[in-house]
C-alpha atoms as a PDB file:
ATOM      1  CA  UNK A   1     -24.392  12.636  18.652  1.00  0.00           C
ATOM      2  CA  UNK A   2     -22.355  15.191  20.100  1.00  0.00           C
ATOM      3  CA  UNK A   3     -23.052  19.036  18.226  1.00  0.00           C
ATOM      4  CA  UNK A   4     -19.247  19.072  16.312  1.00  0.00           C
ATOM      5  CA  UNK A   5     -20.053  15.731  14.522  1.00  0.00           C
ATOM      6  CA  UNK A   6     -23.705  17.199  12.415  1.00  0.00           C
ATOM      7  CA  UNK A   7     -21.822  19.155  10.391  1.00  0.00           C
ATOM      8  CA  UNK A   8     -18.792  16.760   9.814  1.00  0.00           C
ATOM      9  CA  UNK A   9     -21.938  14.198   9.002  1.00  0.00           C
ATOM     10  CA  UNK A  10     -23.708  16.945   6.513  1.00  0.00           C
ATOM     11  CA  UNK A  11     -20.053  16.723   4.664  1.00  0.00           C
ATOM     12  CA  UNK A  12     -20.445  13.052   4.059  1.00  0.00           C
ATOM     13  CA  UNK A  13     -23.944  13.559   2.538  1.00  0.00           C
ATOM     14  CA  UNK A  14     -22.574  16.200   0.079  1.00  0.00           C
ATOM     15  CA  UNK A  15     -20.161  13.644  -0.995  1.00  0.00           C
ATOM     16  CA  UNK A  16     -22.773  11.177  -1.607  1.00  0.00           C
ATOM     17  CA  UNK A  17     -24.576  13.626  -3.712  1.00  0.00           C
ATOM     18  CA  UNK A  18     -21.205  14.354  -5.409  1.00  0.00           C
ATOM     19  CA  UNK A  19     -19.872  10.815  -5.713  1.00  0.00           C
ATOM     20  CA  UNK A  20     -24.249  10.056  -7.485  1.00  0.00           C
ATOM     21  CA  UNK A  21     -23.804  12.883  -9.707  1.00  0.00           C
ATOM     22  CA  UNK A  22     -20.614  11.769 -10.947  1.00  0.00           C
ATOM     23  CA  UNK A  23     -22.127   8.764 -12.206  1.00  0.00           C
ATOM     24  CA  UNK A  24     -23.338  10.905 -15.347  1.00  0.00           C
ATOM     25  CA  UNK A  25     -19.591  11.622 -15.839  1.00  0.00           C
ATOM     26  CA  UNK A  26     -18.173   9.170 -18.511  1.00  0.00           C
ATOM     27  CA  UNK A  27     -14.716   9.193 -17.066  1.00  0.00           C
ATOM     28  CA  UNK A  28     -15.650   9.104 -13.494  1.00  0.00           C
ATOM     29  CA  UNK A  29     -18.376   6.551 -13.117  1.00  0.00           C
ATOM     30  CA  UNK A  30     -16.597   3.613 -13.685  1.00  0.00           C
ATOM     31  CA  UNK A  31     -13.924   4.658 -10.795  1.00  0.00           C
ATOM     32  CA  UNK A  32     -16.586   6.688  -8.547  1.00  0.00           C
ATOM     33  CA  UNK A  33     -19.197   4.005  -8.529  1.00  0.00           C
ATOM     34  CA  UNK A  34     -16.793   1.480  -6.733  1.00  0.00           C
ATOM     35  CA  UNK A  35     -16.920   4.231  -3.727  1.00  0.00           C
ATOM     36  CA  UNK A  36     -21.072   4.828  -3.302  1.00  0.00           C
ATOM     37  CA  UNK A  37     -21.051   2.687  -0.155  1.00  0.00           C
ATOM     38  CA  UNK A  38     -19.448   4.315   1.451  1.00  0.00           C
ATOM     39  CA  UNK A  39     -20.738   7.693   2.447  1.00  0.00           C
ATOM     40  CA  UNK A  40     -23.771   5.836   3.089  1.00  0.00           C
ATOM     41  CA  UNK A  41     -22.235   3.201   5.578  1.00  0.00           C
ATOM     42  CA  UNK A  42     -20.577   6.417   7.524  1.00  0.00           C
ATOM     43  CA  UNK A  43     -24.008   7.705   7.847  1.00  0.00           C
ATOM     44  CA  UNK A  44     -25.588   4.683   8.382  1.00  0.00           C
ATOM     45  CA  UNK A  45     -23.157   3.715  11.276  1.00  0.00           C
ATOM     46  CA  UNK A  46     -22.345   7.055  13.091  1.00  0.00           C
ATOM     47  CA  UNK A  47     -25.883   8.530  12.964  1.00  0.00           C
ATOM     48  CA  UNK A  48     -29.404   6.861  14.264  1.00  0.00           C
ATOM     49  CA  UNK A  49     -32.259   5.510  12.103  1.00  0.00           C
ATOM     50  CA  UNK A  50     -33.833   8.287  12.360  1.00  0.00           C
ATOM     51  CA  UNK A  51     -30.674  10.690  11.061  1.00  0.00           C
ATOM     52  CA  UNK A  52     -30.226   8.551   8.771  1.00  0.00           C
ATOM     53  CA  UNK A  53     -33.293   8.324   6.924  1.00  0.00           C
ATOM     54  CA  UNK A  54     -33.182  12.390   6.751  1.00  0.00           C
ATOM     55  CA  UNK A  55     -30.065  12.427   5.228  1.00  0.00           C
ATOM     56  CA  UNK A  56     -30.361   9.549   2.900  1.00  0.00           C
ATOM     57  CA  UNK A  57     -33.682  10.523   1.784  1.00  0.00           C
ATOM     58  CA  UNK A  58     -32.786  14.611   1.445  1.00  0.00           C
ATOM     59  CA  UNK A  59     -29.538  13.468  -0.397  1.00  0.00           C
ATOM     60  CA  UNK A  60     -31.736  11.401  -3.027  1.00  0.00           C
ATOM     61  CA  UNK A  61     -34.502  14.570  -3.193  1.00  0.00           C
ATOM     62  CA  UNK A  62     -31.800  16.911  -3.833  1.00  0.00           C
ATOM     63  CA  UNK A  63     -30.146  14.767  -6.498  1.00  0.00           C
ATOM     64  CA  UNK A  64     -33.286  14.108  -7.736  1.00  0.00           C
ATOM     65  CA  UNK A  65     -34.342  17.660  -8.441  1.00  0.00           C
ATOM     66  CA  UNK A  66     -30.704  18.852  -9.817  1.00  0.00           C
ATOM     67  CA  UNK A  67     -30.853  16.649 -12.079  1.00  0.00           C
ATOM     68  CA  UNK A  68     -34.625  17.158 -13.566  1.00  0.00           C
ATOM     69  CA  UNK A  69     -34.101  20.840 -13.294  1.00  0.00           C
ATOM     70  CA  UNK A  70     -30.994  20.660 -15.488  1.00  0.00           C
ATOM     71  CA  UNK A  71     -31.208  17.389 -17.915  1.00  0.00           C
ATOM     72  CA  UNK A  72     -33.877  15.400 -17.717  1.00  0.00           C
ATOM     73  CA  UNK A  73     -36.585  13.833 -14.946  1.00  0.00           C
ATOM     74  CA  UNK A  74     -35.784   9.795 -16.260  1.00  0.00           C
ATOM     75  CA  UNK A  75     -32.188  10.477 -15.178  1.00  0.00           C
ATOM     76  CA  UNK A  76     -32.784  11.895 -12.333  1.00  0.00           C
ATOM     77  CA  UNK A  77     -34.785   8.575 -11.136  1.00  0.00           C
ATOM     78  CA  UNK A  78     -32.251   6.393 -11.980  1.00  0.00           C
ATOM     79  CA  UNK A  79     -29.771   8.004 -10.317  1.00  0.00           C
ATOM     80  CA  UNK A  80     -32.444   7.124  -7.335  1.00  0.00           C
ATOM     81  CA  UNK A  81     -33.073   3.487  -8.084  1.00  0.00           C
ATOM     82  CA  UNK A  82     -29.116   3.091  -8.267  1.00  0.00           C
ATOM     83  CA  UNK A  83     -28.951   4.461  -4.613  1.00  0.00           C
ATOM     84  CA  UNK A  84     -32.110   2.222  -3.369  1.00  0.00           C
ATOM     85  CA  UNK A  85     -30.623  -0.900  -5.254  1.00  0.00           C
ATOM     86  CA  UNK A  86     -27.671  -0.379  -3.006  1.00  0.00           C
ATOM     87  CA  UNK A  87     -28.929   0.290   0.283  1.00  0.00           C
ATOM     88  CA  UNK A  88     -29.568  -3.168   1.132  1.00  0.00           C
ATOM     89  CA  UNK A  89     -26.337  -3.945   1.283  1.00  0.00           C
ATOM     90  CA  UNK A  90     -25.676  -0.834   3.696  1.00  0.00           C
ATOM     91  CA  UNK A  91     -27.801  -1.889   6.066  1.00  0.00           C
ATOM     92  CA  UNK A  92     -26.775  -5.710   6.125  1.00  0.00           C
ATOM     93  CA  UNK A  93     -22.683  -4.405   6.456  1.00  0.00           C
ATOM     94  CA  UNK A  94     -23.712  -1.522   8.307  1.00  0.00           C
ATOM     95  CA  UNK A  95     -25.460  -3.403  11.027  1.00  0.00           C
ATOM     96  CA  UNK A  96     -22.404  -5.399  11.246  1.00  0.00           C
ATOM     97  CA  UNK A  97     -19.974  -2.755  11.701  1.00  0.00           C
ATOM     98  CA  UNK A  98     -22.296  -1.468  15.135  1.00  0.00           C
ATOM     99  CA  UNK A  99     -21.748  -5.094  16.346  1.00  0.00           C
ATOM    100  CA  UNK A 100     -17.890  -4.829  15.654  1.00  0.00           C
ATOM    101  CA  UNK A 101     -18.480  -8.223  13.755  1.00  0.00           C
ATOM    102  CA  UNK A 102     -15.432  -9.920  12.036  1.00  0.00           C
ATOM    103  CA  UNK A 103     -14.158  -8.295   8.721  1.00  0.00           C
ATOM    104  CA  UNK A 104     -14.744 -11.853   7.134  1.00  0.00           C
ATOM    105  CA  UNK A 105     -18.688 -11.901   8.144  1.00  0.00           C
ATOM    106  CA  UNK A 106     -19.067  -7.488   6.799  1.00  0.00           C
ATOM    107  CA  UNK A 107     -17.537  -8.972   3.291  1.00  0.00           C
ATOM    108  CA  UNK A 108     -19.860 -12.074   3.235  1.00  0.00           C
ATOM    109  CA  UNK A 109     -23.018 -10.292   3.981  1.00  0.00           C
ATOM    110  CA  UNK A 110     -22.125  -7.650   1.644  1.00  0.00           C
ATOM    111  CA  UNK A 111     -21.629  -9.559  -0.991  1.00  0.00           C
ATOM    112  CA  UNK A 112     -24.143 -12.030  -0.740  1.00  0.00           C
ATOM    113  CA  UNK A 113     -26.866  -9.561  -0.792  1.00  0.00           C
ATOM    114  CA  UNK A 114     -25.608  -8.018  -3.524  1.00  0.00           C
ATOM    115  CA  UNK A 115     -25.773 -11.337  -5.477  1.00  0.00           C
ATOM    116  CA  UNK A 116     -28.706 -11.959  -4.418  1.00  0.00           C
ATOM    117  CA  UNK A 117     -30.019  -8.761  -5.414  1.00  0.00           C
ATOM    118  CA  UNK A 118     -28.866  -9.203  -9.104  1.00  0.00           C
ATOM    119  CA  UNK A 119     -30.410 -12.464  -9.614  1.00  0.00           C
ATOM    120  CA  UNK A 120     -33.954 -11.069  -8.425  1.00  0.00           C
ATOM    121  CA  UNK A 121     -33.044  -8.312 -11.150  1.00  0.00           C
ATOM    122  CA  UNK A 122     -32.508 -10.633 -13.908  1.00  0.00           C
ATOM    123  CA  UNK A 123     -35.923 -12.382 -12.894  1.00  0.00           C
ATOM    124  CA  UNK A 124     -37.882  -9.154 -12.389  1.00  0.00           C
ATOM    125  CA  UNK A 125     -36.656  -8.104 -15.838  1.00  0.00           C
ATOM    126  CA  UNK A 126     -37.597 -11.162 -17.704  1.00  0.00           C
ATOM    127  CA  UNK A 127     -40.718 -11.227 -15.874  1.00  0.00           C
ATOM    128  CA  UNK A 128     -41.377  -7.729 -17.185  1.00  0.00           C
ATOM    129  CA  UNK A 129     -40.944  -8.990 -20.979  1.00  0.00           C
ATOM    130  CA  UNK A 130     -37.005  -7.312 -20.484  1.00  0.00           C
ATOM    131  CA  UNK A 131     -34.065  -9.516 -22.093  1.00  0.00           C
ATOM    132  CA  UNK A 132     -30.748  -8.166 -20.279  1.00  0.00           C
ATOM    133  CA  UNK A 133     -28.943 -11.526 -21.464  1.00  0.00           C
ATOM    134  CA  UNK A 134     -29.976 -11.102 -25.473  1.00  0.00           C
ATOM    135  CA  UNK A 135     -29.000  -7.583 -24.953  1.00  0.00           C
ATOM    136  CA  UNK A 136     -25.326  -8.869 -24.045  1.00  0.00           C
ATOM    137  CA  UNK A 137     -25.774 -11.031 -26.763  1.00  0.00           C
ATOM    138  CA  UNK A 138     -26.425  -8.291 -29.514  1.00  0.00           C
ATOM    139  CA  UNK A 139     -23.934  -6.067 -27.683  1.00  0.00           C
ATOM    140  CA  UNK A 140     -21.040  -8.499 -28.308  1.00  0.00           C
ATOM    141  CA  UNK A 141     -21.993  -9.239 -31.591  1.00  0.00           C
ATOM    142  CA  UNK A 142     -22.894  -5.433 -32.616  1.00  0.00           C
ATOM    143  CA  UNK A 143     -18.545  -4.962 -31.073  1.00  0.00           C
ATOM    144  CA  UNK A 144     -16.838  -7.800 -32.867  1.00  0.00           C
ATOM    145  CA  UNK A 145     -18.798  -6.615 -36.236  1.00  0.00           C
ATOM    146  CA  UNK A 146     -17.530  -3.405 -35.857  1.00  0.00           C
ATOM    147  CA  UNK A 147     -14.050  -5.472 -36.772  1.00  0.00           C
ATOM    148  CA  UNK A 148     -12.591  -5.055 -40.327  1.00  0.00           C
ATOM    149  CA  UNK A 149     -12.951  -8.380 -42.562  1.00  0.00           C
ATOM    150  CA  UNK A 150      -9.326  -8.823 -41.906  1.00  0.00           C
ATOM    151  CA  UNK A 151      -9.249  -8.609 -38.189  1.00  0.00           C
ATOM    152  CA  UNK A 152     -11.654 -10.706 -37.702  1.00  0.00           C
ATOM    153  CA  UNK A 153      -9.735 -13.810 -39.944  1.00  0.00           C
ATOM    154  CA  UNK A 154      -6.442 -12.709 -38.128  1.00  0.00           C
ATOM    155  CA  UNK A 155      -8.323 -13.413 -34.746  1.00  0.00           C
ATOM    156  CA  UNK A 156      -9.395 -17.102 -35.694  1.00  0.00           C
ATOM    157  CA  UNK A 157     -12.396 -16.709 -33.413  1.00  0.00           C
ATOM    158  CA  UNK A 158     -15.676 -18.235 -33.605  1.00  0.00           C
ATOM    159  CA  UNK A 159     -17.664 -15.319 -32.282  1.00  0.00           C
ATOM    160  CA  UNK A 160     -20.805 -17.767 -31.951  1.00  0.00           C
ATOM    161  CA  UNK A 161     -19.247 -19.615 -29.149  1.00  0.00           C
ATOM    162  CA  UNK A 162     -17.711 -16.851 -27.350  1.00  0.00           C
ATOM    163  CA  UNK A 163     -20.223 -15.135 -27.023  1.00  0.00           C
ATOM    164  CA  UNK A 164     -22.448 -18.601 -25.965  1.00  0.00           C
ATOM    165  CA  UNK A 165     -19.457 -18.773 -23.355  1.00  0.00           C
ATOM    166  CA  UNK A 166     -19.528 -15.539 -22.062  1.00  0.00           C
ATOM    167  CA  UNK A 167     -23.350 -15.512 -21.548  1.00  0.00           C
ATOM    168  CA  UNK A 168     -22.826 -18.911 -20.157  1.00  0.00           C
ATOM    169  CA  UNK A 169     -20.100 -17.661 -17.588  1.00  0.00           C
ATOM    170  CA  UNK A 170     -22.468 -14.679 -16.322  1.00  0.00           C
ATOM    171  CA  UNK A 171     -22.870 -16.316 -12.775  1.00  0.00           C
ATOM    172  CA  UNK A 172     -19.265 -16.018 -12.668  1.00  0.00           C
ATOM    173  CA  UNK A 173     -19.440 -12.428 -13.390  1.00  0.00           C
ATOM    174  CA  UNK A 174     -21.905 -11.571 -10.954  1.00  0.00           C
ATOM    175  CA  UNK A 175     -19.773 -13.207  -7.882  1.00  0.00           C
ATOM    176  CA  UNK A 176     -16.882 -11.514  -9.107  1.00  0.00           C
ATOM    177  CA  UNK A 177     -18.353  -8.027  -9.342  1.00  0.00           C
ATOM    178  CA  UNK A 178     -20.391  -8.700  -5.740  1.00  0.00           C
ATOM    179  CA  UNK A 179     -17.117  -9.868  -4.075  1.00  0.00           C
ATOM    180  CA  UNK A 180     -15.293  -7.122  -5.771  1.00  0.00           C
ATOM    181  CA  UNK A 181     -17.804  -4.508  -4.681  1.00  0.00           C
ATOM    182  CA  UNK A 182     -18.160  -5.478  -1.096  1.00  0.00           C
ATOM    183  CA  UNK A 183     -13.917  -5.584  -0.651  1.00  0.00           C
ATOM    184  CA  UNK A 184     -13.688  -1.906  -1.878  1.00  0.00           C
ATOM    185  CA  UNK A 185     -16.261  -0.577   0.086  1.00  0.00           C
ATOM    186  CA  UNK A 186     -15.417  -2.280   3.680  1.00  0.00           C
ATOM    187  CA  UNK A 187     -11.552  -1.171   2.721  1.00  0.00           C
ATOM    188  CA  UNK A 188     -12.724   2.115   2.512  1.00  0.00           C
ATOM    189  CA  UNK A 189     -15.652   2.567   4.933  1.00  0.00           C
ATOM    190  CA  UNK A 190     -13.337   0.947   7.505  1.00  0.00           C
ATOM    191  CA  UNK A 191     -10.579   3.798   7.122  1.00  0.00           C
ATOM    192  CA  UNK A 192     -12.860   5.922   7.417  1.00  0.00           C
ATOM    193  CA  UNK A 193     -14.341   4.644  10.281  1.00  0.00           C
ATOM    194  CA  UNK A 194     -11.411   4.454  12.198  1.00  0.00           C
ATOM    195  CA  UNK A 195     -10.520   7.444  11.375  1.00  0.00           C
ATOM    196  CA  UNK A 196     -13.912   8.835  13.156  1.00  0.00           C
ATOM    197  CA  UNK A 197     -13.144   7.007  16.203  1.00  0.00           C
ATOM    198  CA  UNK A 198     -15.073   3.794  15.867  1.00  0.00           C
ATOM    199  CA  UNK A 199     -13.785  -0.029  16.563  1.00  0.00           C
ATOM    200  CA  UNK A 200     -14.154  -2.009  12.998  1.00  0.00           C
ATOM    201  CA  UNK A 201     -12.212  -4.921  13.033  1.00  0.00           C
ATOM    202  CA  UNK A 202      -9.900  -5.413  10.011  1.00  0.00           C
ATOM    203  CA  UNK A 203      -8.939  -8.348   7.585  1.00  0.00           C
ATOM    204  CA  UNK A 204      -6.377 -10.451   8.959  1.00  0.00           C
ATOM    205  CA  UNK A 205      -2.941 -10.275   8.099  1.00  0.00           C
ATOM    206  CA  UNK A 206      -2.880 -11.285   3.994  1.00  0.00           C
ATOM    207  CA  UNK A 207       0.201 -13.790   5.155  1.00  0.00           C
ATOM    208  CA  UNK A 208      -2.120 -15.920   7.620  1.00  0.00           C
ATOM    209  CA  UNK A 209      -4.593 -16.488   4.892  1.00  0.00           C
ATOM    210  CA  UNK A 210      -6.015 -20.150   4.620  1.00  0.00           C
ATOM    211  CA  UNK A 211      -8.901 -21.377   2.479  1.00  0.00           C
ATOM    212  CA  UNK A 212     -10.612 -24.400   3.981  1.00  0.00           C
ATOM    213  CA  UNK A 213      -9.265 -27.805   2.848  1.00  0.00           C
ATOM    214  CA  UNK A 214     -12.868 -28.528   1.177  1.00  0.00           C
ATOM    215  CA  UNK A 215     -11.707 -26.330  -1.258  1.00  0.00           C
ATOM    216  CA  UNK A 216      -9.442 -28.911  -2.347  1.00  0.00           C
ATOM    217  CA  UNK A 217     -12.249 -31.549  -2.763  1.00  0.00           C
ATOM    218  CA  UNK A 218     -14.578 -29.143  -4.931  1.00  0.00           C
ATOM    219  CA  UNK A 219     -11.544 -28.456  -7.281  1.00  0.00           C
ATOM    220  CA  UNK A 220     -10.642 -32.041  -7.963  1.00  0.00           C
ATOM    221  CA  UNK A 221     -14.050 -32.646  -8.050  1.00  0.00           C
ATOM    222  CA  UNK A 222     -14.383 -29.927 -10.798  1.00  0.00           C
ATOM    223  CA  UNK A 223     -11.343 -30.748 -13.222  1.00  0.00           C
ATOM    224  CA  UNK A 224     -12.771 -34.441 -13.228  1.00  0.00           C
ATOM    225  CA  UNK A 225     -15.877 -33.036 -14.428  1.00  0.00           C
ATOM    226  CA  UNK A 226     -14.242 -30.942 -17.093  1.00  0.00           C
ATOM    227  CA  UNK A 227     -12.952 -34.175 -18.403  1.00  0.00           C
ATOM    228  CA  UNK A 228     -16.157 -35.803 -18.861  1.00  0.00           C
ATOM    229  CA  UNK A 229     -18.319 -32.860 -19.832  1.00  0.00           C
ATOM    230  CA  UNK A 230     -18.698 -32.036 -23.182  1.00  0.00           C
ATOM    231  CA  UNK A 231     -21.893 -30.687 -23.686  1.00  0.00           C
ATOM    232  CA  UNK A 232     -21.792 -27.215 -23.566  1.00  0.00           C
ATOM    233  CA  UNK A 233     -25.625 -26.881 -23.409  1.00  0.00           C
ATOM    234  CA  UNK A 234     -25.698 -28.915 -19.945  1.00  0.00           C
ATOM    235  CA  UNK A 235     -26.006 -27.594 -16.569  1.00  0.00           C
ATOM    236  CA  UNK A 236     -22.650 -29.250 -15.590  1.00  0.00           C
ATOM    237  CA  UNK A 237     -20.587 -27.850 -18.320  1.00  0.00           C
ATOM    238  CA  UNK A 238     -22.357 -24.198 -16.920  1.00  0.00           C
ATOM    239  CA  UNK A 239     -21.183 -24.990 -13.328  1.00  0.00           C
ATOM    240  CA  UNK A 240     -17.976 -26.460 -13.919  1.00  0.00           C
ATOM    241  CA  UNK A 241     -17.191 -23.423 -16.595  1.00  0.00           C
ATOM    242  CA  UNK A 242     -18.226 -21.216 -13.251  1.00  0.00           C
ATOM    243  CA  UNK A 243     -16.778 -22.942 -11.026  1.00  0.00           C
ATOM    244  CA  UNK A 244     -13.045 -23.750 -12.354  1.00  0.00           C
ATOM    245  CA  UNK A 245     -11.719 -19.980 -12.704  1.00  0.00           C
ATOM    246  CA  UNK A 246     -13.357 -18.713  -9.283  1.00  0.00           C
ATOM    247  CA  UNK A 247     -11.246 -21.808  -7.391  1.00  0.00           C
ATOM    248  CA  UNK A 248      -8.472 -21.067  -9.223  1.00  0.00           C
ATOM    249  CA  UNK A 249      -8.709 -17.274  -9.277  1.00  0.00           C
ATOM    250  CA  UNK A 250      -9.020 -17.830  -4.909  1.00  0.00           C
ATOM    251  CA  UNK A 251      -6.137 -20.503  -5.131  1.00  0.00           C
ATOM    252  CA  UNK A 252      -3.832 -17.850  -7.078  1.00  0.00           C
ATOM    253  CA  UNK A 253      -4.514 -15.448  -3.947  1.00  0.00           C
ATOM    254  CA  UNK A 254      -4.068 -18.155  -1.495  1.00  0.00           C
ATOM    255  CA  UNK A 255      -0.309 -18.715  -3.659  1.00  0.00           C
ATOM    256  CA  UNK A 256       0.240 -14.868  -3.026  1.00  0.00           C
ATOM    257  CA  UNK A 257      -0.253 -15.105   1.039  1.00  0.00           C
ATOM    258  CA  UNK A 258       2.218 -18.178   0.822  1.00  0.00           C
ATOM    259  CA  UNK A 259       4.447 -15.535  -0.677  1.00  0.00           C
ATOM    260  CA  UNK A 260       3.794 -12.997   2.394  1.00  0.00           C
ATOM    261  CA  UNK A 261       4.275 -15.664   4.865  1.00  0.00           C
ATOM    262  CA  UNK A 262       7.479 -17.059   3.417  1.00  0.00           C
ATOM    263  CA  UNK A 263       8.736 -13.159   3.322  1.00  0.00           C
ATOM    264  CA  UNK A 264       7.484 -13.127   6.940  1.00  0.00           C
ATOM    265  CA  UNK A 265       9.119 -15.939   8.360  1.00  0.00           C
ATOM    266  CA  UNK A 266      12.487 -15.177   6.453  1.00  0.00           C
ATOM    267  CA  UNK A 267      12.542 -11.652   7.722  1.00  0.00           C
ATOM    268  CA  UNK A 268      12.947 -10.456   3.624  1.00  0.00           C
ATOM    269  CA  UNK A 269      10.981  -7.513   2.809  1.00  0.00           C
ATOM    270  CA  UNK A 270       8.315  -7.223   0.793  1.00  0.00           C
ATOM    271  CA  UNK A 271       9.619  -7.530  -2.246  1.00  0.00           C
ATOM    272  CA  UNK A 272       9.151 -11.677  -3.116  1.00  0.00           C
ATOM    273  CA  UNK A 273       5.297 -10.607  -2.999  1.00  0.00           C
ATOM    274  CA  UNK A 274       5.285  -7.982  -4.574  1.00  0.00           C
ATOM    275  CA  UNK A 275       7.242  -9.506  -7.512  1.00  0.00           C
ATOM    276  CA  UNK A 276       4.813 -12.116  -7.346  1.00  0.00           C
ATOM    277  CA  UNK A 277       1.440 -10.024  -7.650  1.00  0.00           C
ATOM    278  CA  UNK A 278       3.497  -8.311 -10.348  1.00  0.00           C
ATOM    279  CA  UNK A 279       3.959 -11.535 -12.408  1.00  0.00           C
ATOM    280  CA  UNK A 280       0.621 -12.958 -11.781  1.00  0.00           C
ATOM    281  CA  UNK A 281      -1.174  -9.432 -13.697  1.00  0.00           C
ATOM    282  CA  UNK A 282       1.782  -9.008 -16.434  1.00  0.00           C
ATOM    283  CA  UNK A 283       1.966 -12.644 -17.266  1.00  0.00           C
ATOM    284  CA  UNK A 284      -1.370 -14.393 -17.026  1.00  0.00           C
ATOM    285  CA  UNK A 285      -0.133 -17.527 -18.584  1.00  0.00           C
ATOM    286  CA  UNK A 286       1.304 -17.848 -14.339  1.00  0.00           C
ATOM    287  CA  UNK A 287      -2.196 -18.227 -13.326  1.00  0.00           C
ATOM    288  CA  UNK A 288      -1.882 -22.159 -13.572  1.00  0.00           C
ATOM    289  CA  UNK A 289       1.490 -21.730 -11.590  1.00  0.00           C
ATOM    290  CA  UNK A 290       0.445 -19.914  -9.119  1.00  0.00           C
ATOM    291  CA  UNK A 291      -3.155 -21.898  -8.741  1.00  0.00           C
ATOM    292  CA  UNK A 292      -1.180 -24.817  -7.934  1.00  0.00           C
ATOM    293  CA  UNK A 293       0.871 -23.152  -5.223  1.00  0.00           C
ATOM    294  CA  UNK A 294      -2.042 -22.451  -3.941  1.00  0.00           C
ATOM    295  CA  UNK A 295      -3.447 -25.812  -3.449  1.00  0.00           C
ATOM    296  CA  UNK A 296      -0.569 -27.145  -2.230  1.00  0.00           C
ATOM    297  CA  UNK A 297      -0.240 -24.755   0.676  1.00  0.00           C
ATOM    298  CA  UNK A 298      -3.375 -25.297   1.084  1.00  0.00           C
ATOM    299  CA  UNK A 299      -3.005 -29.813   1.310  1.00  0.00           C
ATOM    300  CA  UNK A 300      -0.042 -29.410   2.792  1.00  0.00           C
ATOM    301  CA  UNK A 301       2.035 -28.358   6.044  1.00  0.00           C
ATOM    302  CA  UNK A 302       4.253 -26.558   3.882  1.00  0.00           C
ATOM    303  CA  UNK A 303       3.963 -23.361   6.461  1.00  0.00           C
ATOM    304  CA  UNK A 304       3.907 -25.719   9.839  1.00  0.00           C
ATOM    305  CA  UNK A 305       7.535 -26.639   8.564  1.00  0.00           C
ATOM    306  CA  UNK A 306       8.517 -23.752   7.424  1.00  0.00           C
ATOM    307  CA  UNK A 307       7.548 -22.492  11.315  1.00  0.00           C
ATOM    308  CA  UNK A 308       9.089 -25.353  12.919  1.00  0.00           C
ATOM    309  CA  UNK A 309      12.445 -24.596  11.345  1.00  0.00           C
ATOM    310  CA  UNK A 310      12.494 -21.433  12.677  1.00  0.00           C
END
């Protein structure tokens, strides 16, 4: 690396010891959290292993010692294991990014290893006598007691089962936040990237989105089984409760790039999407709606017709 790029490189490890400090900041770590990749990912793809590890590791020693010096040593060492838990996913996206792979294959291995990652966490903890799921448990409980007599009889909820539900839907959860994760940090790592001269392919255009007509299948597939399954202490009621809003929730996205492409085609601006996304978080009883857009674009030439009018 070229002299005038160390110290623009030093900058991006005193962000990362900014952005891991600010996880100790109530109002921050919820937003700043979303953004720890990617400091790392710069580092990881501008600079050599070697580099790297220096930085990475003096980062992690210096946040390390702040911290004990001016709070306490147990913080400090989370703070660590936060950083370690994350840096397999750094080096799966970040080794990806040197081979100027396809956006599509950065999100997947991202993501995937950060699943992966959380369900060796859950068996670790249990192995280790730790109960993260009863502590979600007593967590939603310990909230919906916290309720006046007469909330709780105007909300007509069976807090049993919702909470059975939500424990139940915790795979769901877990995909969400690692596909969530793993979009946020390639969106930003890859302006950033650019930005510092390298090649990092983006997404494609949102309007030529196209889920795989298996999707199709699987969703048919899993509103029959919601017909039949009843037993909310079965496996299949645990998939198919999975399974259902993550189609659906990719179907309603798939109903927003038919938007894009119809604005596209007709020349319109931007605003029929927009409206769209607008409708779909303001009004969630659309979901269905636009879920079933979704599949049909997705059955159906709708878009080579559209084309071949044109």
């Amino acid at each position: 690396m070229e002299e005038t790029q160390k110290p623009r490189m030093l900058g991006w490890s005193i962000v990362y010891i900014v952005l891991l400090l600010s996880l100790m900041a109530p109002l921050l770590n919820l937003v700043t959290f979303f953004f720890l990749l990617v400091p790392v990912l710069v580092l990881y793809v501008r600079l050599g292993t070697k580099s790297f590890l220096i930085h990475y590791l003096a980062s992690l020693a210096i946040v390390y010692v702040l911290v004990s010096f001016l709070l306490i040593g147990w913080i400090g060492a989370m703070l660590v294991s936060v950083s370690l838990f994350l840096l397999p996913p750094v080096i799966q996206m970040g080794n990806l990014y040197k081979k100027r792979a396809p956006a599509r294959s950065v999100l997947n291995a991202g993501a995937v290893t950060l699943l992966i990652e959380l369900l060796i966490s859950l068996v670790v903890a249990h192995l280790f006598g730790l109960n993260p799921v009863g502590a979600m448990k007593r967590f939603m409980i310990d909230s919906f007691n916290l309720y006046s007599p007469q909330m709780k009889s105007l909300m007509g909820v069976d807090i049993d089962t919702i909470v059975h539900l939500s424990v139940q839907m915790l795979p769901m959860y877990m995909i969400t936040f690692s596909l969530l994760y793993a979009v946020i940090s390639h969106a930003a790592t890859r302006r950033v990237l650019v930005r510092l001269g390298e090649s990092v392919p983006a997404f494609r255009p949102i309007k030529d989105w196209k889920l795989p007509k298996s999707f199709i299948w699987i969703y048919v597939v899993a509103l029959v089984l919601e017909l039949f399954t009843k037993d909310m202490e079965s496996t299949l009621f645990t998939v198919v409760l999975n399974l259902l809003p993550l189609l659906s929730t990719a179907f309603a996205i798939q109903a927003i790039s038919f938007l894009f492409f119809v604005a596209h085609m007709n020349r319109w601006n931007k605003t029929l999407p927009i409206v769209g996304i607008a409708l779909l978080l303001l009004f969630p009883p659309l979901f269905f709606l636009f879920s079933l857009i979704g599949v049909f674009d997705v059955a159906f030439p709708i878009r080579d017709r559209i084309t071949r009018k044109e």
